[in-house]
N, C-alpha and C. Protein backbone atom coordinates (compact mmCIF):
# COMPACT_ATOMS: atom_id res chain seq x y z
N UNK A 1 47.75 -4.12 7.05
CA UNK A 1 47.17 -3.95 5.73
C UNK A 1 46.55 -5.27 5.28
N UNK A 2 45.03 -5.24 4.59
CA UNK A 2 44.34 -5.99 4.12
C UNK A 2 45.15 -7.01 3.06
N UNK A 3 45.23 -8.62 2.62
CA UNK A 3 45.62 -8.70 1.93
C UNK A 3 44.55 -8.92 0.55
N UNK A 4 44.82 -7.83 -0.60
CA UNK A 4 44.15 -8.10 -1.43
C UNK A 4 43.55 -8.71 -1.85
N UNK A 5 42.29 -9.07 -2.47
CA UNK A 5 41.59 -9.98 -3.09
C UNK A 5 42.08 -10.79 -4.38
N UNK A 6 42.01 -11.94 -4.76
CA UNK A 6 42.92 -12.55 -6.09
C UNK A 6 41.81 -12.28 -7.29
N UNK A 7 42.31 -12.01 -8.36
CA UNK A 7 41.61 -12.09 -9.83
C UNK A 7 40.84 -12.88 -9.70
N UNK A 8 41.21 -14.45 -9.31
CA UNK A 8 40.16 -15.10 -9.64
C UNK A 8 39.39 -15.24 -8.77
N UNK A 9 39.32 -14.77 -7.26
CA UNK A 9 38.48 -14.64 -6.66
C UNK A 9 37.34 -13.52 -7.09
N UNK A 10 37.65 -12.72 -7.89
CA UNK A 10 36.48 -11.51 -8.83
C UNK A 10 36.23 -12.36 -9.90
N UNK A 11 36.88 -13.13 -10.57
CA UNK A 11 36.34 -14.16 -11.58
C UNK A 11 35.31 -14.78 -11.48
N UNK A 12 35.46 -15.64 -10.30
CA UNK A 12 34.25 -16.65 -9.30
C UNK A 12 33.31 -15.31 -9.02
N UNK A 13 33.41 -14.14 -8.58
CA UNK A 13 32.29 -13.97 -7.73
C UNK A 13 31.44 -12.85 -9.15
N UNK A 14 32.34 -12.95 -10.11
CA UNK A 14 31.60 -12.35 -11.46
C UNK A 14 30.82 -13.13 -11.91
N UNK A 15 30.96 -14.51 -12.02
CA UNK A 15 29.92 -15.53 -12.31
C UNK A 15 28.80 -16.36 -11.46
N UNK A 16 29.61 -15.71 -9.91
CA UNK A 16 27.82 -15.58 -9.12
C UNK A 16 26.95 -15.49 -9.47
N UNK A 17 27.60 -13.81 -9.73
CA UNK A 17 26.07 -12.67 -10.05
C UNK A 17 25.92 -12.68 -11.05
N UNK A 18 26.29 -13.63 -12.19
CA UNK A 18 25.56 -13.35 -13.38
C UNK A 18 24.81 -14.63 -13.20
N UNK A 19 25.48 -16.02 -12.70
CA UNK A 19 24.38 -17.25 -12.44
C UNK A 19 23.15 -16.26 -11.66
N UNK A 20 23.13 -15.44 -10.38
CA UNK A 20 22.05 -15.19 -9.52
C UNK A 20 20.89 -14.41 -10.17
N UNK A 21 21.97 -13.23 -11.45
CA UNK A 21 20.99 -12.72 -12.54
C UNK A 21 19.90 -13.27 -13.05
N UNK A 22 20.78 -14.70 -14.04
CA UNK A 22 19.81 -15.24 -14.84
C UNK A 22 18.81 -16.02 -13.76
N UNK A 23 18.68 -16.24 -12.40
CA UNK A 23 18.22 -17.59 -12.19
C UNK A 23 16.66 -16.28 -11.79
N UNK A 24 17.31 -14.82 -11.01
CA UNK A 24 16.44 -13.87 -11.01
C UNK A 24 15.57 -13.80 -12.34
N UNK A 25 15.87 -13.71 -13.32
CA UNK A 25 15.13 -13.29 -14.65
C UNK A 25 14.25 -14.56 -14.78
N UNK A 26 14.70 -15.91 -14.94
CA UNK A 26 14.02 -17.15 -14.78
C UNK A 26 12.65 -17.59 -14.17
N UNK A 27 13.16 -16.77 -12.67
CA UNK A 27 11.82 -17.27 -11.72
C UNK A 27 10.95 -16.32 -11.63
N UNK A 28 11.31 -14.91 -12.46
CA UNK A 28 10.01 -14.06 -12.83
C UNK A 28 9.71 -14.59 -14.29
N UNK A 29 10.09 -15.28 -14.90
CA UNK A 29 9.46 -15.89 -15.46
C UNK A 29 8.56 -16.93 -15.55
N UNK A 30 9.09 -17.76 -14.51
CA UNK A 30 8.02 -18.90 -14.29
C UNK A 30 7.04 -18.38 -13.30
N UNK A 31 7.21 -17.00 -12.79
CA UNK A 31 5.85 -16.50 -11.97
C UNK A 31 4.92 -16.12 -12.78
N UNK A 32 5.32 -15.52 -14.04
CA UNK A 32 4.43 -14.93 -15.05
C UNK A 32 3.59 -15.86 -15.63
N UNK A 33 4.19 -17.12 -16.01
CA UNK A 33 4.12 -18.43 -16.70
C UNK A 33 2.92 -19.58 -15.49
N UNK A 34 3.21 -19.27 -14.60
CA UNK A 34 2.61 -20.04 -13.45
C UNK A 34 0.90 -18.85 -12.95
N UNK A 35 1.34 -17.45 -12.89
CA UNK A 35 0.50 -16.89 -12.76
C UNK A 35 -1.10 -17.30 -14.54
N UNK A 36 -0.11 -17.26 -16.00
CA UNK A 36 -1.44 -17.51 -16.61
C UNK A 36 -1.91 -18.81 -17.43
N UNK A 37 -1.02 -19.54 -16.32
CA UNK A 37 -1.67 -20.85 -16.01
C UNK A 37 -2.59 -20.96 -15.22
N UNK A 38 -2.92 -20.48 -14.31
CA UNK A 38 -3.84 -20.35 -13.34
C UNK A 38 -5.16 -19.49 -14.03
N UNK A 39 -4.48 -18.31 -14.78
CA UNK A 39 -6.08 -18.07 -15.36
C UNK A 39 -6.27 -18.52 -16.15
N UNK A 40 -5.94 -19.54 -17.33
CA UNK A 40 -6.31 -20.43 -18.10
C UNK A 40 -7.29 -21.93 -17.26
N UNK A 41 -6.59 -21.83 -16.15
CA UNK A 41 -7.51 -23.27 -15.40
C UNK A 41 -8.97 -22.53 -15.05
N UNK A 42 -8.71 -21.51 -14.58
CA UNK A 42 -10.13 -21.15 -13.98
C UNK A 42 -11.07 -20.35 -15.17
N UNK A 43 -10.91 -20.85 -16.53
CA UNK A 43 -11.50 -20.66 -17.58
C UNK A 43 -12.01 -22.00 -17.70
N UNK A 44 -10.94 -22.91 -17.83
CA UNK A 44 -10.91 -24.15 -18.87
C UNK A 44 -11.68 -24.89 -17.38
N UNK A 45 -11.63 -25.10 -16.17
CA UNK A 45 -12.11 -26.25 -15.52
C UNK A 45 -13.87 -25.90 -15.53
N UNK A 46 -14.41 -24.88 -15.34
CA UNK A 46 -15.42 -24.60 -15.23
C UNK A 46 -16.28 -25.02 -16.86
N UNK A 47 -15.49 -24.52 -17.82
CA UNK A 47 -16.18 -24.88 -19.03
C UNK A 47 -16.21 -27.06 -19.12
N UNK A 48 -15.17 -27.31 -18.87
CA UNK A 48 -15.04 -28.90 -18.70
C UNK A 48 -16.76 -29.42 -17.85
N UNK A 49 -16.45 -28.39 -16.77
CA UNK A 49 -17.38 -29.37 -16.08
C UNK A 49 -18.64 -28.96 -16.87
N UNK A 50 -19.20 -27.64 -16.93
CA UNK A 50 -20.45 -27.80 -17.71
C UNK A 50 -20.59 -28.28 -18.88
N UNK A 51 -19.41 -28.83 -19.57
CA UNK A 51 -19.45 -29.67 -20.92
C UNK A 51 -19.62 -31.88 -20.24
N UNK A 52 -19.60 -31.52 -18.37
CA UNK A 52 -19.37 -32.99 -18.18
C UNK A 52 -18.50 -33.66 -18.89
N UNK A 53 -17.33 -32.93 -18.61
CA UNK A 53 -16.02 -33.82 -18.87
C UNK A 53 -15.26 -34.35 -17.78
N UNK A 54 -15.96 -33.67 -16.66
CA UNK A 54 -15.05 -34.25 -15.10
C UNK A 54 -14.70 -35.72 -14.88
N UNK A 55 -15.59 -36.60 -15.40
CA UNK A 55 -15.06 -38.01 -15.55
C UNK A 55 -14.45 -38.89 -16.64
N UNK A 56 -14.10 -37.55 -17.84
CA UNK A 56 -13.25 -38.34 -18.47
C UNK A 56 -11.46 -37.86 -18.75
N UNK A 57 -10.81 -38.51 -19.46
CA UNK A 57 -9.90 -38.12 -19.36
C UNK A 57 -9.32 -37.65 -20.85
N UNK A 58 -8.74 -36.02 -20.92
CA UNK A 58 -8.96 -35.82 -22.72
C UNK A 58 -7.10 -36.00 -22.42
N UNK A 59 -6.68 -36.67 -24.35
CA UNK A 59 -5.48 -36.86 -24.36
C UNK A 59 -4.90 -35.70 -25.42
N UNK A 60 -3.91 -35.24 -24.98
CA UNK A 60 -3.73 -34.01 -25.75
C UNK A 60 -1.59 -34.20 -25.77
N UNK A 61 -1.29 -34.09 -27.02
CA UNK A 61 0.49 -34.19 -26.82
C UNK A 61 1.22 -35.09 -25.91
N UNK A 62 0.23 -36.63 -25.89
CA UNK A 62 1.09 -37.67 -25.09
C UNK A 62 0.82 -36.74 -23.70
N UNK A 63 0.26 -36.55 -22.81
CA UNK A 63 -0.54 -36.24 -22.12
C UNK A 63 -1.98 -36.31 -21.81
N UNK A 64 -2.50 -36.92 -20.53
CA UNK A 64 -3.39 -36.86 -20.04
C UNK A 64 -4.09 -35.73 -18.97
N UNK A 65 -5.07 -35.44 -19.68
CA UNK A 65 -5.62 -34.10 -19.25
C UNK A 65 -6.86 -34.35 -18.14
N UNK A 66 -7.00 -34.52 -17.01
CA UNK A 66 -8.46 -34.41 -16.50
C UNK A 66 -8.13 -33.27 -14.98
N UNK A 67 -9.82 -33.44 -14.53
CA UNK A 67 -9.70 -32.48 -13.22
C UNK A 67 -9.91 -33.45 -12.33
N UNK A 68 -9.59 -32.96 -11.06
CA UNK A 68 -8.96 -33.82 -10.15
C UNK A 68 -9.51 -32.52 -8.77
N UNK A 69 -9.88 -33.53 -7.56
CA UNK A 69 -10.24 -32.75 -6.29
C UNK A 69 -8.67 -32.78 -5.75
N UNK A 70 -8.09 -31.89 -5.00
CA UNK A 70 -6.63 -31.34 -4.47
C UNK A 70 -7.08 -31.10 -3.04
N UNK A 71 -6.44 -31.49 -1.86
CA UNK A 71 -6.45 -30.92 -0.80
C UNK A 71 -5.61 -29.83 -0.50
N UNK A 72 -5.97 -28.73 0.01
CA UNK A 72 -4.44 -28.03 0.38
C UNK A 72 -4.76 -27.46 1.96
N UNK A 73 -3.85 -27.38 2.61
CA UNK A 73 -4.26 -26.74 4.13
C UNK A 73 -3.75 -25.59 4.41
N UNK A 74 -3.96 -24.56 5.45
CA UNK A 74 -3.68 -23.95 5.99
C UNK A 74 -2.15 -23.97 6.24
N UNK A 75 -1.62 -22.74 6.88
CA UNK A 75 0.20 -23.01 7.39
C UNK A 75 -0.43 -23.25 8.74
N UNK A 76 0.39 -23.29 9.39
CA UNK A 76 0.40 -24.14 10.84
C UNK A 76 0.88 -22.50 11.48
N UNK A 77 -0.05 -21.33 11.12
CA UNK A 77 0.77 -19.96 12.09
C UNK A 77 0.52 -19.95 13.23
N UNK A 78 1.27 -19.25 13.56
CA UNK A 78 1.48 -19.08 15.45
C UNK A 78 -0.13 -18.41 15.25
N UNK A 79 -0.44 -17.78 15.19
CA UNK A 79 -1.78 -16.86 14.90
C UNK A 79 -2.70 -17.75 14.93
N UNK A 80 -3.14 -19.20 13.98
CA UNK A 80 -3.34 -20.31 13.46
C UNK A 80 -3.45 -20.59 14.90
N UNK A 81 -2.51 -21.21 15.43
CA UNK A 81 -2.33 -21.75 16.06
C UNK A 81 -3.35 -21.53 17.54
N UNK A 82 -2.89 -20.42 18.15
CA UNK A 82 -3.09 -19.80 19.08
C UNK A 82 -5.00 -19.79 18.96
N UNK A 83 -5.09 -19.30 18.13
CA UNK A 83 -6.89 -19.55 17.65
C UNK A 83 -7.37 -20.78 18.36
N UNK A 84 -7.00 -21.43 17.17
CA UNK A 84 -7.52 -22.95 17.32
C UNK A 84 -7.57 -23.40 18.81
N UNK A 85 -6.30 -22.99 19.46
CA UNK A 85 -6.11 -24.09 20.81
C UNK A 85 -6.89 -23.44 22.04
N UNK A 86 -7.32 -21.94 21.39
CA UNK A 86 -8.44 -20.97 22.31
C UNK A 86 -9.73 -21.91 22.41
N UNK A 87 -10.19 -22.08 21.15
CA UNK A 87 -11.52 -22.87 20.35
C UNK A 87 -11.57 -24.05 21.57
N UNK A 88 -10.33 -24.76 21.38
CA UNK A 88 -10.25 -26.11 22.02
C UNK A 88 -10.47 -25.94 23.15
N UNK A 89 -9.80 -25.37 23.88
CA UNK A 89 -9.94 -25.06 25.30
C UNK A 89 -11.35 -24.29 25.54
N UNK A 90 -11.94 -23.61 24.73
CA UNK A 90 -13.14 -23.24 24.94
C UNK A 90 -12.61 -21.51 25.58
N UNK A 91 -11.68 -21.35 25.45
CA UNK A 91 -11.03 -19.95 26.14
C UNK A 91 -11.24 -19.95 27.60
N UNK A 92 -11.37 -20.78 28.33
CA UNK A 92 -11.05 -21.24 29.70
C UNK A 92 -9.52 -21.15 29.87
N UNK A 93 -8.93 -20.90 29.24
CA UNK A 93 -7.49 -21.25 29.64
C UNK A 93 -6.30 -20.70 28.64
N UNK A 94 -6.07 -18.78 28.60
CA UNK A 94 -5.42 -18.59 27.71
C UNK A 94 -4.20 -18.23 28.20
N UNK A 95 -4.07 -18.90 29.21
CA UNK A 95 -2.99 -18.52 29.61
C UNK A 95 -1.71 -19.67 28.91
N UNK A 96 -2.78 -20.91 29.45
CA UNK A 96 -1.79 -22.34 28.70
C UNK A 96 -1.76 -21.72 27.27
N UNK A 97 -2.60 -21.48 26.83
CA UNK A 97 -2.51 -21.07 25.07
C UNK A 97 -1.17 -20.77 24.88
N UNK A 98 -1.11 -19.93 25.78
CA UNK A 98 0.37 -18.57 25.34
C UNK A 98 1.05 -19.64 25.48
N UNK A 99 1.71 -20.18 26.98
CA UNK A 99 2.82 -20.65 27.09
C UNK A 99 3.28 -22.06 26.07
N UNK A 100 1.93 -22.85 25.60
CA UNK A 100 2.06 -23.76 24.68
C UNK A 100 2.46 -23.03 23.49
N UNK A 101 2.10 -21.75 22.94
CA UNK A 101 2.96 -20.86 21.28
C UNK A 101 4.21 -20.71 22.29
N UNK A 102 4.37 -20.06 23.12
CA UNK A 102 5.60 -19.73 23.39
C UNK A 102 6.95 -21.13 23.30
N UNK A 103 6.60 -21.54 24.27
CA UNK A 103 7.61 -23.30 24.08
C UNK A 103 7.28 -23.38 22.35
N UNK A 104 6.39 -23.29 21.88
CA UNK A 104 6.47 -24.36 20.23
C UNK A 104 7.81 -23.20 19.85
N UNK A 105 7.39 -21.94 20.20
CA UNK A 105 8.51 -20.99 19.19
C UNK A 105 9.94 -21.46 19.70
N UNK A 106 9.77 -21.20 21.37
CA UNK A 106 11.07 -21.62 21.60
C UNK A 106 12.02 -22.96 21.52
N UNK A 107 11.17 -23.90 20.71
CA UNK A 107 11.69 -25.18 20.52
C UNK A 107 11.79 -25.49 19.14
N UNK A 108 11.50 -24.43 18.17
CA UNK A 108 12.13 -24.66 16.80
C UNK A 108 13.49 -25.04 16.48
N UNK A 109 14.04 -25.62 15.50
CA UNK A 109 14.75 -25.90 15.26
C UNK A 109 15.34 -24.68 14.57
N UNK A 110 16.64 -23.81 14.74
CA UNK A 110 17.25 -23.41 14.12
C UNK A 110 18.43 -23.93 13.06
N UNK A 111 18.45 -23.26 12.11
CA UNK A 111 19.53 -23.82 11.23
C UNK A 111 20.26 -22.57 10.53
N UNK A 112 21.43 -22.18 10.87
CA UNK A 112 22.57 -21.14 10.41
C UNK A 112 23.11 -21.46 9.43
N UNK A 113 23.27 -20.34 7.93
CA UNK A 113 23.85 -20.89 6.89
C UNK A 113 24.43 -19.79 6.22
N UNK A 114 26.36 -20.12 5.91
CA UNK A 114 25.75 -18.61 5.63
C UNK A 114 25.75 -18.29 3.97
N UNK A 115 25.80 -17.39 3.74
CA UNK A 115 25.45 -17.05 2.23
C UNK A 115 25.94 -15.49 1.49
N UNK A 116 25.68 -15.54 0.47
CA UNK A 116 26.46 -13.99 -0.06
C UNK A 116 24.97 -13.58 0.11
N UNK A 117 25.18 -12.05 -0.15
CA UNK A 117 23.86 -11.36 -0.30
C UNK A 117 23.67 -10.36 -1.48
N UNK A 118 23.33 -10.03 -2.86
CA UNK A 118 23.42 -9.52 -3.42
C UNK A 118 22.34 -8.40 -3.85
């Protein structure tokens, strides 16, 4: 026979799921919050620049406001990947292609953790 679970082990795992609740309710919030931020920029940067404000900087609530060039890249996908190294090779050679995705997959680093699941 199983030995029962303790009170306060339902204590602790009652305040999991209500921490995992709120942190759920939270980060659909900051998606909502993050999503119309984004359509506020792609209002406000376009009007900036045809007002030629791109080189200055407006101060608004102890804050500095300007636009700014951002790099961002691609993910590094196996898909990604496999493309590109076709390109390179000129597709003379898809065989290396494969076995170079294959070794990258098989030489990831794994990391095991474990976790509740709710």
């Amino acid at each position: 026979m199983e030995d029962a679970l303790s009170p306060e082990f339902y204590k602790q795992l009652k305040v999991y799921i209500s921490i995992q609740e709120k942190l759920d309710d939270y980060n659909e919030k900051i998606k909502e919050l993050k999503e119309t931020k984004e359509k506020l920029e792609t209002s406000l940067i376009p009007y900036m620049i045809k007002k030629e404000v791109t080189k200055k900087t407006l101060h608004y609530k102890d804050r500095k406001i300007y636009i700014k060039d951002e790099k961002t890249y691609t993910n590094l996908s196996y898909k990604y990947l496999n493309e590109k190294l076709n390109i390179f090779f000129k597709n003379k050679n898809p065989e290396l292609v494969e076995k170079i995705i294959e070794y990258l997959k098989a030489e990831r680093d794994i990391k095991i953790n474990k976790t509740l699941v709710l």
